[in-house]
Protein backbone atom coordinates (compact mmCIF):
# COMPACT_ATOMS: atom_id res chain seq x y z
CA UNK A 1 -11.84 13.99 -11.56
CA UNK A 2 -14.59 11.59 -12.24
CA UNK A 3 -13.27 10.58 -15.75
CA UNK A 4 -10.03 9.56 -13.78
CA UNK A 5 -12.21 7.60 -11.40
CA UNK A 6 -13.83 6.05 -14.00
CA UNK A 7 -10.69 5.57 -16.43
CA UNK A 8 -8.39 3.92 -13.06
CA UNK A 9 -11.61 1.93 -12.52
CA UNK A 10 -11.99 0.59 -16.36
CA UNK A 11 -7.82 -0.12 -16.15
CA UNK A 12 -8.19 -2.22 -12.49
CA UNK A 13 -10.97 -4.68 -14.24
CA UNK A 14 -9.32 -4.63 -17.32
CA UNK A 15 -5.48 -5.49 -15.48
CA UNK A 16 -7.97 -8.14 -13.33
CA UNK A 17 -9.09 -10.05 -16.20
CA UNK A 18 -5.97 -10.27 -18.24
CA UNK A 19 -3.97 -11.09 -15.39
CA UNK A 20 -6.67 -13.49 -13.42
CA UNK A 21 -7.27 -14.97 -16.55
CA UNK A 22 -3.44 -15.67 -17.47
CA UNK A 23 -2.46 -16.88 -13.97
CA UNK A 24 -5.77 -19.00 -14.02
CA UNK A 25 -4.78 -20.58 -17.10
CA UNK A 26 -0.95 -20.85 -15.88
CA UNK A 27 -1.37 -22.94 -12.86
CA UNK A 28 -4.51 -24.81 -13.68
CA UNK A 29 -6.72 -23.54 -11.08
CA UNK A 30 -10.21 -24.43 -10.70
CA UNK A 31 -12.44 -22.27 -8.60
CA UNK A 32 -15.25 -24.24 -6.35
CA UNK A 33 -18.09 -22.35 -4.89
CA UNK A 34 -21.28 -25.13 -3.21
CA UNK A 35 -19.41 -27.97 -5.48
CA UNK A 36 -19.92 -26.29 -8.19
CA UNK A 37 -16.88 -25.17 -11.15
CA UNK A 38 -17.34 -21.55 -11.11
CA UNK A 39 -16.56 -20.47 -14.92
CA UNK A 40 -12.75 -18.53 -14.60
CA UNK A 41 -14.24 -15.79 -16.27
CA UNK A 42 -16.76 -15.28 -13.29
CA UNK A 43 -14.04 -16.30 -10.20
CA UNK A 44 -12.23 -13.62 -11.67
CA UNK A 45 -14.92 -10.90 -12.60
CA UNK A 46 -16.59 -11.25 -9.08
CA UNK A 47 -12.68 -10.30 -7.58
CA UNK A 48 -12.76 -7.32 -9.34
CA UNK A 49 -16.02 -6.58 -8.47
CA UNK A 50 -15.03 -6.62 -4.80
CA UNK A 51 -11.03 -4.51 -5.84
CA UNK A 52 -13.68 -1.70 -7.52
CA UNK A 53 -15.48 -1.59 -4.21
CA UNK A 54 -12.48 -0.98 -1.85
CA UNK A 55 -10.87 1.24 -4.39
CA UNK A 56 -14.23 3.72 -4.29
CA UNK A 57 -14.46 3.07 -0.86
CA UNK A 58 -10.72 4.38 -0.19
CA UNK A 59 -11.15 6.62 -2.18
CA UNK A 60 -14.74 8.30 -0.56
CA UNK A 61 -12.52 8.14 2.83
CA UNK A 62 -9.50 9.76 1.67
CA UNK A 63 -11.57 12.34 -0.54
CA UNK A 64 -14.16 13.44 2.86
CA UNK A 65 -13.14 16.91 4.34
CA UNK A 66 -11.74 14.98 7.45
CA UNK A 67 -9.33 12.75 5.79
CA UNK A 68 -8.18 15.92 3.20
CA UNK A 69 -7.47 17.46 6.60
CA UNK A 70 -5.13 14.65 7.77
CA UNK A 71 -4.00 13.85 4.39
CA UNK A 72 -2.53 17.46 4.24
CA UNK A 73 -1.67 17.22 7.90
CA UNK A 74 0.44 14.41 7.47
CA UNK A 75 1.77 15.84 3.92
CA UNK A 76 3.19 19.21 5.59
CA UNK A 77 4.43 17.29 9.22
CA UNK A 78 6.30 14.81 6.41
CA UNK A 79 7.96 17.82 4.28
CA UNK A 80 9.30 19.77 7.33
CA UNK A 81 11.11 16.45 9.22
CA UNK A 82 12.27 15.49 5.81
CA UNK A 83 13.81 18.98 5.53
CA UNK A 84 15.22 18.92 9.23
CA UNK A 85 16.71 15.79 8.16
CA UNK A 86 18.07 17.15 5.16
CA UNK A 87 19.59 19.93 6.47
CA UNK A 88 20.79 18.06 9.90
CA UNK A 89 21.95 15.20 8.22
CA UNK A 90 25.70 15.68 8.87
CA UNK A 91 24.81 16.66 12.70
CA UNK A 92 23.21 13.96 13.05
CA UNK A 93 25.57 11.15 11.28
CA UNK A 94 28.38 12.53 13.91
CA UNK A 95 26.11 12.22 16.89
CA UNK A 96 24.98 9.10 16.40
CA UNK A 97 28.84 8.14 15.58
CA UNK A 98 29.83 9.56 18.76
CA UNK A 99 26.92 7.37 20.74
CA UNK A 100 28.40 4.62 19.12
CA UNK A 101 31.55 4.79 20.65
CA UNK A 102 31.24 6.27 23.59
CA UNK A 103 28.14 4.49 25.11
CA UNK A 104 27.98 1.72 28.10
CA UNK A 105 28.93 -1.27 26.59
CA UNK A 106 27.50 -4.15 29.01
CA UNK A 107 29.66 -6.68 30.82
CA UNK A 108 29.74 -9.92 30.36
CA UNK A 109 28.08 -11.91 33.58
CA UNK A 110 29.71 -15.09 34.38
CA UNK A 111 28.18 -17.40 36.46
């Protein structure tokens, strides 16, 4: 797991640069920090410092015991309505077609 982490990690600042650096390039953009020309090469190395960040920080959420628990929660609650739906579909299609025609349809108010 931790070569993954450090292989999707390598492949976000490596996607950053080439595609920072091509859109930087592209459109002409200067970066200004104070003033100052901030070198492209730093604008766009300090945004993927701060993607890395919220990537491992997502991730340390996602991977505590507490969000594995709703993670799987969510995972099983989402397989059994998608099979209810899959299975009910038909029901479902000819009640909501009979709603359809059958329900109060409102009057127009003149004044």
């Amino acid at each position: 797991m931790f070569k993954s982490l450090v292989l999707a990690i390598l492949a976000t600042i490596f996607l950053t640069f080439v595609l920072g650096s091509s859109l930087i390039e592209l459109l002409d953009v200067d970066v200004y920090m104070d003033n100052q020309l901030i070198e492209p090469l730093k604008a766009i190395s300090l945004s993927a410092i701060v993607v890395v960040l919220l990537v491992v920080a997502a991730l340390a959420i996602v991977l505590s015991v507490f969000g594995t628990i709703i993670f799987v929660g969510l995972l099983i609650f989402g397989g059994i309505a998608l099979a209810l739906i899959g299975v009910f579909w038909p029901v479902l299609l000819i009640a909501g077609l009979i709603w359809l025609v059958v329900r109060d349809k409102p009057s127009p108010q003149y004044n």
